[in-house]
PDB file of N, CA and C in Angstrom:
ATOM      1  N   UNK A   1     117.248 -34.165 145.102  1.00  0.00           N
ATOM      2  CA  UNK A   1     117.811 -35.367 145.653  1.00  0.00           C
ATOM      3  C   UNK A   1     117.963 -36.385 144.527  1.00  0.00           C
ATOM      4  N   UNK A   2     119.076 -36.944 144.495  1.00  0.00           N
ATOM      5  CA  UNK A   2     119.588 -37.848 143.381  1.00  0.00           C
ATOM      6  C   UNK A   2     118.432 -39.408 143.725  1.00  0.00           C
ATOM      7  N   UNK A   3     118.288 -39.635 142.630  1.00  0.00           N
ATOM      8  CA  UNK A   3     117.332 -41.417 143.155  1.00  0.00           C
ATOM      9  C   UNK A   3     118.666 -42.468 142.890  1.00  0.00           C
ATOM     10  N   UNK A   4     118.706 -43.564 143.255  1.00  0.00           N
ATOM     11  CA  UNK A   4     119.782 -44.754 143.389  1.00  0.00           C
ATOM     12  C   UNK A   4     119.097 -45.668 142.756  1.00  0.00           C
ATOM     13  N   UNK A   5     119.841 -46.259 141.932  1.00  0.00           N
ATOM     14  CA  UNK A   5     119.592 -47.301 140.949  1.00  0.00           C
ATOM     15  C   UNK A   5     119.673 -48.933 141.151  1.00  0.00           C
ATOM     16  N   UNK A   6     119.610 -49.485 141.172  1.00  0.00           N
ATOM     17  CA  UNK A   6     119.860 -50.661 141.400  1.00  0.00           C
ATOM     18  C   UNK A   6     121.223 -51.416 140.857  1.00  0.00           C
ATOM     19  N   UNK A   7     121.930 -52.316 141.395  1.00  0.00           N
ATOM     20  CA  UNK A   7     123.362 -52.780 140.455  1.00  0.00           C
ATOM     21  C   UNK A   7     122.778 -52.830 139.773  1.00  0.00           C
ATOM     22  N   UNK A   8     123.223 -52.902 138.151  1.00  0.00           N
ATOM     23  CA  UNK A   8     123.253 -53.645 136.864  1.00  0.00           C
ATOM     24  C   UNK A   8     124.178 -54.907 136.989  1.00  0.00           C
ATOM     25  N   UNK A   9     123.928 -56.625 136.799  1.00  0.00           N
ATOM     26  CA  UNK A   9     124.617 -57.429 137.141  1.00  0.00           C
ATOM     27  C   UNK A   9     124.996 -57.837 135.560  1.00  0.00           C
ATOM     28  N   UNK A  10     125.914 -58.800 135.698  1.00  0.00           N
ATOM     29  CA  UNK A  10     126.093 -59.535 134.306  1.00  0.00           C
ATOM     30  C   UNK A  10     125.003 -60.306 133.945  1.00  0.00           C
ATOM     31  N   UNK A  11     124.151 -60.851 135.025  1.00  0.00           N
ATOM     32  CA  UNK A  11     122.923 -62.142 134.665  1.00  0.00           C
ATOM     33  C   UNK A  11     121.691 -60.775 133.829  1.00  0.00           C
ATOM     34  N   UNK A  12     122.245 -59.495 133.655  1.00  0.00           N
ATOM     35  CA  UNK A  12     120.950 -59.015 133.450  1.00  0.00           C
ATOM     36  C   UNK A  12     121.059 -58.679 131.577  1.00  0.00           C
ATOM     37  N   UNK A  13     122.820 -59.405 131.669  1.00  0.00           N
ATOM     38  CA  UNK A  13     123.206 -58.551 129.796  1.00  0.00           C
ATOM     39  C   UNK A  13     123.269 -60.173 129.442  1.00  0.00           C
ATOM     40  N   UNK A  14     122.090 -61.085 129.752  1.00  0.00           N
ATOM     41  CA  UNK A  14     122.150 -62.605 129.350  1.00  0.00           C
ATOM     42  C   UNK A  14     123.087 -62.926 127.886  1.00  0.00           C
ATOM     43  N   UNK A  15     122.897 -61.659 126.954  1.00  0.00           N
ATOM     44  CA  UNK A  15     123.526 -61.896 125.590  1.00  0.00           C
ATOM     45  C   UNK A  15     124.851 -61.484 125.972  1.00  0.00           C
ATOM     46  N   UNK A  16     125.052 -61.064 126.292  1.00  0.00           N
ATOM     47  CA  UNK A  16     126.687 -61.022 126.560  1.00  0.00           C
ATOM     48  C   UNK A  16     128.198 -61.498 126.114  1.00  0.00           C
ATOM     49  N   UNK A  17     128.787 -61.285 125.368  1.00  0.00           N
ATOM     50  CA  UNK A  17     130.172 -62.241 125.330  1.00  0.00           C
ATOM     51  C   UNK A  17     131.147 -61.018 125.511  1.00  0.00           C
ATOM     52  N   UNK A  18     131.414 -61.828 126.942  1.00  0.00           N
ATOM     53  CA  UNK A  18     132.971 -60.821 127.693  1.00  0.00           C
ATOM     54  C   UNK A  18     133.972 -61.370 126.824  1.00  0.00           C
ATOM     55  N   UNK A  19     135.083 -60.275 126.942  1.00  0.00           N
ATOM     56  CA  UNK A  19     136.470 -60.652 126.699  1.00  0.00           C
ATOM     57  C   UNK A  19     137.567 -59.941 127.332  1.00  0.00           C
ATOM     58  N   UNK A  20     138.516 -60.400 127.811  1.00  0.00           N
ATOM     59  CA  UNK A  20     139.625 -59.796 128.567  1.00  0.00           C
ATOM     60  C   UNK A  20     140.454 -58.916 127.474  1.00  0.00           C
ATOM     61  N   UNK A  21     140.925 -57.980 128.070  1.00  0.00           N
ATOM     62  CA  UNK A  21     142.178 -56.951 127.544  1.00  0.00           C
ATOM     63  C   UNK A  21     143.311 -58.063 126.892  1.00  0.00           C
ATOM     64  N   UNK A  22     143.749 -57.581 126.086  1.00  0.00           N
ATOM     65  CA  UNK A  22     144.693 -58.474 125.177  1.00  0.00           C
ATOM     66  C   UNK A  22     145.878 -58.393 126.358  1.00  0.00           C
ATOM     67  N   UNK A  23     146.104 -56.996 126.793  1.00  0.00           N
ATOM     68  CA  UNK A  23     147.167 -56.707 127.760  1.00  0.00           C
ATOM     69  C   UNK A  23     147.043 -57.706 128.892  1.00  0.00           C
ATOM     70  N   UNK A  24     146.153 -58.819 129.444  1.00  0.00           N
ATOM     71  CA  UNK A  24     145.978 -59.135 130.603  1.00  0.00           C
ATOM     72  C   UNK A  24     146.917 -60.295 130.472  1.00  0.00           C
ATOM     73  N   UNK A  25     147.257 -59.971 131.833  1.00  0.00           N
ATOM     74  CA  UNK A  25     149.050 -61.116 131.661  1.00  0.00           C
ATOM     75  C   UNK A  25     148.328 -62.360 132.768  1.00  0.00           C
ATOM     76  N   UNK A  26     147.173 -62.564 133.048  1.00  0.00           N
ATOM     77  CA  UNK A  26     146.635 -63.509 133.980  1.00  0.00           C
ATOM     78  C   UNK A  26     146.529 -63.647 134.944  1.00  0.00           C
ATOM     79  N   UNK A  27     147.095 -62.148 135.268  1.00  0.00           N
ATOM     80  CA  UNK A  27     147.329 -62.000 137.259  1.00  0.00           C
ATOM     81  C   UNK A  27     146.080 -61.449 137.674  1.00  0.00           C
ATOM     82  N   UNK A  28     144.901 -61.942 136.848  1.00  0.00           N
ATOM     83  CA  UNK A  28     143.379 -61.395 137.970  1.00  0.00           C
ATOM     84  C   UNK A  28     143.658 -60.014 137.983  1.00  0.00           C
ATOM     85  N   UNK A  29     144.052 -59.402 137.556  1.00  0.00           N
ATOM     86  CA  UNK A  29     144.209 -57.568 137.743  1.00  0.00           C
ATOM     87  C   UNK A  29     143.376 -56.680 136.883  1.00  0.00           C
ATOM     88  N   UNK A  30     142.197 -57.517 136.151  1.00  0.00           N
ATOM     89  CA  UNK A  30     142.001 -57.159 134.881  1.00  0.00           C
ATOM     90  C   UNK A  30     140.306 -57.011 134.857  1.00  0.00           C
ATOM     91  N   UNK A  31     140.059 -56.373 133.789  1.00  0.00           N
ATOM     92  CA  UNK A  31     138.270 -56.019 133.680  1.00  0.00           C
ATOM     93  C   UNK A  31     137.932 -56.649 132.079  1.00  0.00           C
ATOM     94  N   UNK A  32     136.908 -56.881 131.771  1.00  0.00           N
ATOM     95  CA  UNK A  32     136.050 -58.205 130.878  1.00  0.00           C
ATOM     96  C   UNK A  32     135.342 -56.684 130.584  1.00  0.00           C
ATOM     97  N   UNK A  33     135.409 -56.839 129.123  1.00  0.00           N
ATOM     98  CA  UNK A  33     134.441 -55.452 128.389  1.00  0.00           C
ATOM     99  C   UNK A  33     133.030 -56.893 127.438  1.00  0.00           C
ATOM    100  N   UNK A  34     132.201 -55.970 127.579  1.00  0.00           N
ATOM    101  CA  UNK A  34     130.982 -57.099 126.796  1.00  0.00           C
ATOM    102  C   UNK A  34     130.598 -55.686 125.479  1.00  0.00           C
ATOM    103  N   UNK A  35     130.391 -55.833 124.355  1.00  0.00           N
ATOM    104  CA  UNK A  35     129.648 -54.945 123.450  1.00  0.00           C
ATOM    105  C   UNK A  35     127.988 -55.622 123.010  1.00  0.00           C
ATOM    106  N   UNK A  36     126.942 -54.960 123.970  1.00  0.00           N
ATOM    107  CA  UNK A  36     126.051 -54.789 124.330  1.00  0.00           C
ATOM    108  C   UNK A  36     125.167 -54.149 123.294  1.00  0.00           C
ATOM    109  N   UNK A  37     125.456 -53.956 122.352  1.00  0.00           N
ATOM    110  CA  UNK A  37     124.878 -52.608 121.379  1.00  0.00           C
ATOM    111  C   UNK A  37     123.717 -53.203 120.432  1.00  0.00           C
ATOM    112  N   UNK A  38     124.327 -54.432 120.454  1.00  0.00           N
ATOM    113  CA  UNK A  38     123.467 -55.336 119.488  1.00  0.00           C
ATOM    114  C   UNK A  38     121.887 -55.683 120.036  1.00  0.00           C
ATOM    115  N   UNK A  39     121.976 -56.031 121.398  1.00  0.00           N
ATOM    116  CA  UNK A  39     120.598 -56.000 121.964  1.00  0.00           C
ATOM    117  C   UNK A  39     120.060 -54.992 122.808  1.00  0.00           C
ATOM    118  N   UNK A  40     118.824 -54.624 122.321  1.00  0.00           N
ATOM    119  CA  UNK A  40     118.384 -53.735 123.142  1.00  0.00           C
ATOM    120  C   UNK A  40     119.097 -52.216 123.503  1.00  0.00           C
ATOM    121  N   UNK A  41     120.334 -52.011 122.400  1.00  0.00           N
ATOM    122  CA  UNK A  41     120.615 -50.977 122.803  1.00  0.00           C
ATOM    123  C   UNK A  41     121.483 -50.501 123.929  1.00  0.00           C
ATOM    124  N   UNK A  42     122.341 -51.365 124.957  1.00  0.00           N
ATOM    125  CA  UNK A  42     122.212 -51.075 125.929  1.00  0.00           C
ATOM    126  C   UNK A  42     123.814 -50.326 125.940  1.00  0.00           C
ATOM    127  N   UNK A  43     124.575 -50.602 124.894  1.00  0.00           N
ATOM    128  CA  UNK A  43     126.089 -50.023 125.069  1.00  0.00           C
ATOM    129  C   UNK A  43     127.238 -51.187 125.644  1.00  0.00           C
ATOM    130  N   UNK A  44     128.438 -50.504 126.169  1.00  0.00           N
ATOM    131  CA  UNK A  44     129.035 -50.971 126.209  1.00  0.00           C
ATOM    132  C   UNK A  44     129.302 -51.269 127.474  1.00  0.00           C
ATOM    133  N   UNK A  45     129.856 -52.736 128.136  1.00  0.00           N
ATOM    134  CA  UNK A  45     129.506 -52.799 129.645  1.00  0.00           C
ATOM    135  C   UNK A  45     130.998 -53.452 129.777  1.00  0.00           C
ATOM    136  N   UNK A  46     131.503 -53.348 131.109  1.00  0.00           N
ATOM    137  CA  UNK A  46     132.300 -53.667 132.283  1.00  0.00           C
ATOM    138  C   UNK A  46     132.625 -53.845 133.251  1.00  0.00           C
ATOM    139  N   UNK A  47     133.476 -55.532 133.497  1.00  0.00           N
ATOM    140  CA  UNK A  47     133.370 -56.219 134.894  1.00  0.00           C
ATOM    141  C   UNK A  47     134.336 -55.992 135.142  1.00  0.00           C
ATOM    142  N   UNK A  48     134.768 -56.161 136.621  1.00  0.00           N
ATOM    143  CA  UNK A  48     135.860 -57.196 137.072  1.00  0.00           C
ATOM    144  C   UNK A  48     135.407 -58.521 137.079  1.00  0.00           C
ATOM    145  N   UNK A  49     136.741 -58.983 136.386  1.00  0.00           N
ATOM    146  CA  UNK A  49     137.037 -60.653 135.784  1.00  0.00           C
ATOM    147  C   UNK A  49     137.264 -61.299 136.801  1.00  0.00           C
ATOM    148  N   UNK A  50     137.182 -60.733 137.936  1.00  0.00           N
ATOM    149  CA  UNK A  50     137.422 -61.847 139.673  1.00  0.00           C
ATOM    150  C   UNK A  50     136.013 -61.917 139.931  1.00  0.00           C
ATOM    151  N   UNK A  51     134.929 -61.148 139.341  1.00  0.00           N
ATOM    152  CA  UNK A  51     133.475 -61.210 139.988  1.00  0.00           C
ATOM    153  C   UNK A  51     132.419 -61.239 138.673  1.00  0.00           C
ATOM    154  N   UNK A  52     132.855 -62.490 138.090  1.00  0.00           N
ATOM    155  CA  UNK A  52     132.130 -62.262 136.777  1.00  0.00           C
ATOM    156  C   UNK A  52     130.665 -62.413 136.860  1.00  0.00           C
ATOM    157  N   UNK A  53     130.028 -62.620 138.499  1.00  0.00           N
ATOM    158  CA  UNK A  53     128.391 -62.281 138.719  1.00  0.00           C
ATOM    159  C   UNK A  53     128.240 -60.858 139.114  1.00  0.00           C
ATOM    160  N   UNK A  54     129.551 -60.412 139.009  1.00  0.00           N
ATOM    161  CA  UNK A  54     128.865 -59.383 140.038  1.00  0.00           C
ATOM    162  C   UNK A  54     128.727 -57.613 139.162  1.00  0.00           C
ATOM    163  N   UNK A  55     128.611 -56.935 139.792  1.00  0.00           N
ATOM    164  CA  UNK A  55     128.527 -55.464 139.070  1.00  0.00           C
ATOM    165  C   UNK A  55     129.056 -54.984 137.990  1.00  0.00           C
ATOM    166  N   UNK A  56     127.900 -54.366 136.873  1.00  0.00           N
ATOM    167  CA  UNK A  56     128.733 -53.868 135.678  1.00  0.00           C
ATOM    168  C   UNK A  56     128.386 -52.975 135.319  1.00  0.00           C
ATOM    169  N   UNK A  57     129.602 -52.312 134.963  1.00  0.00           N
ATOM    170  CA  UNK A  57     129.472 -50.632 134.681  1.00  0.00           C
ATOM    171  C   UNK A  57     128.800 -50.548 132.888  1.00  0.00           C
ATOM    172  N   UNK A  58     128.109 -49.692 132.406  1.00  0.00           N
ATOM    173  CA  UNK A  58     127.434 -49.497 131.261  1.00  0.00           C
ATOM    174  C   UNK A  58     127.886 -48.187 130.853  1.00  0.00           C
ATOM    175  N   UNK A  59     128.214 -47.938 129.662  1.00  0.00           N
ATOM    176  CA  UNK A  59     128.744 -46.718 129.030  1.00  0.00           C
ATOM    177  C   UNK A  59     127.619 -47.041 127.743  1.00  0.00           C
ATOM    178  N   UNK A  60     127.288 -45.832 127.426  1.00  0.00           N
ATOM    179  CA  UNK A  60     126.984 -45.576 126.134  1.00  0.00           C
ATOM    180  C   UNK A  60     128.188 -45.693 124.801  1.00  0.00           C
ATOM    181  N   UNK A  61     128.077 -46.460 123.880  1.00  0.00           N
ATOM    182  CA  UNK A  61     129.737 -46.562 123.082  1.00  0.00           C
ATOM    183  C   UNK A  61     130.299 -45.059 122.516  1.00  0.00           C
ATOM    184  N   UNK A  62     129.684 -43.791 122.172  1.00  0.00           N
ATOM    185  CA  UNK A  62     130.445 -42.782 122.129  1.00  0.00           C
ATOM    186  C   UNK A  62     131.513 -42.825 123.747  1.00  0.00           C
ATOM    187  N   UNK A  63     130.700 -42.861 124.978  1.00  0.00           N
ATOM    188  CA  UNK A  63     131.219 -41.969 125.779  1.00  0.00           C
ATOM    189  C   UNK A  63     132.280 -43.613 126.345  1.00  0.00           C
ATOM    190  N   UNK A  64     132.078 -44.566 125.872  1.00  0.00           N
ATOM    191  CA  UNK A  64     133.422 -45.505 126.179  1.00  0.00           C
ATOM    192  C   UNK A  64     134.386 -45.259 125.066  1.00  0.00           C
ATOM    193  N   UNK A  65     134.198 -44.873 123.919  1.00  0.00           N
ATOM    194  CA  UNK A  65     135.282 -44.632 123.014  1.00  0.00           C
ATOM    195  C   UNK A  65     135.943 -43.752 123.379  1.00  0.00           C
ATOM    196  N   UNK A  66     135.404 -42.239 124.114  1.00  0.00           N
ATOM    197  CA  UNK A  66     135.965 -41.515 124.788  1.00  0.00           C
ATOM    198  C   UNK A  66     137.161 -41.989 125.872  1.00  0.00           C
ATOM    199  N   UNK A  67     136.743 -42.638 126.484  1.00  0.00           N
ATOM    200  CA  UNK A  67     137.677 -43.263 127.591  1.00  0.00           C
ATOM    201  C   UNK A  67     138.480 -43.450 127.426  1.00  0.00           C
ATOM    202  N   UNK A  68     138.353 -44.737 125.923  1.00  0.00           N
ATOM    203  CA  UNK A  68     139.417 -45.876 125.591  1.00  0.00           C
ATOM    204  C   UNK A  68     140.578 -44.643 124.999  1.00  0.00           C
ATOM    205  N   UNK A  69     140.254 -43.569 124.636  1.00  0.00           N
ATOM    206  CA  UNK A  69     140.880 -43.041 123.660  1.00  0.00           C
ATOM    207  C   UNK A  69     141.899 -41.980 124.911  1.00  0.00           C
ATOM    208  N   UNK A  70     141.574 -41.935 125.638  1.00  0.00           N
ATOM    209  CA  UNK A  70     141.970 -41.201 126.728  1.00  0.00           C
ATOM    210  C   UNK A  70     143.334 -42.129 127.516  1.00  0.00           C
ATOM    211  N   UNK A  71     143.109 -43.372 127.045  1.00  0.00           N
ATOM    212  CA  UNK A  71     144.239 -44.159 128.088  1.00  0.00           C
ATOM    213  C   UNK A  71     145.551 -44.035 127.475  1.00  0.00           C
ATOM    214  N   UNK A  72     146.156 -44.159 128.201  1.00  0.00           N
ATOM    215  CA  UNK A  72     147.767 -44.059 127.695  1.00  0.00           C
ATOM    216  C   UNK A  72     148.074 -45.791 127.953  1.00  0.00           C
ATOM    217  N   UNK A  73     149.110 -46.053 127.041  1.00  0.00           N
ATOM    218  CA  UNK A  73     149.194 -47.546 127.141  1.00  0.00           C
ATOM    219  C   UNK A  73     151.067 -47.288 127.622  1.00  0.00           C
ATOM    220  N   UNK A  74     150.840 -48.298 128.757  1.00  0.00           N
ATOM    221  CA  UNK A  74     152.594 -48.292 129.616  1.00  0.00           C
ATOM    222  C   UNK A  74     153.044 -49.159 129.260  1.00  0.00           C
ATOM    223  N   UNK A  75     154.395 -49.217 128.850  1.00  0.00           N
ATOM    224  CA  UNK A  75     155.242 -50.616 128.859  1.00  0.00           C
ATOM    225  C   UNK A  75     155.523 -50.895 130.636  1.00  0.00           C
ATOM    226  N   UNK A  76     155.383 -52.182 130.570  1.00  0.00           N
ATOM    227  CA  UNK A  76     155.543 -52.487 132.181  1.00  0.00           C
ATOM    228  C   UNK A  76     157.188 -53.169 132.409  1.00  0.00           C
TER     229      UNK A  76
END
């Protein structure tokens, strides 16, 4: 049986400095990356920028470089 974790919030990465996607055209559609690595180790984390108290996802920075490297970028 899997155990459940508790959210991880933004109030918990106090060091934190988010920044939006360069791509974000201001329409709230967008996620706030923080690089976390510096304290404690913790990696690389991500919000949604409409809930900047609320839930954030944590990647280890190999397996977010993975990701980033995975996206295809669209002209809109």
């Amino acid at each position: 049986m899997s155990q459940v974790r508790p959210a991880l919030r933004a109030a918990d990465l106090p060091g934190a400095s988010w920044r939006k996607a360069s791509f974000s055209a201001g329409e709230g559609n967008c996620v706030e990356v923080a690089d976390c690595t510096e304290f404690a180790s913790r990696g690389i984390a991500i919000r949604d920028s409409k809930d900047s108290e609320g839930p954030v996802l944590l990647f280890q920075r190999a397996t977010f470089s993975a990701f980033v490297s995975g996206i295809d970028v669209v002209d809109q």
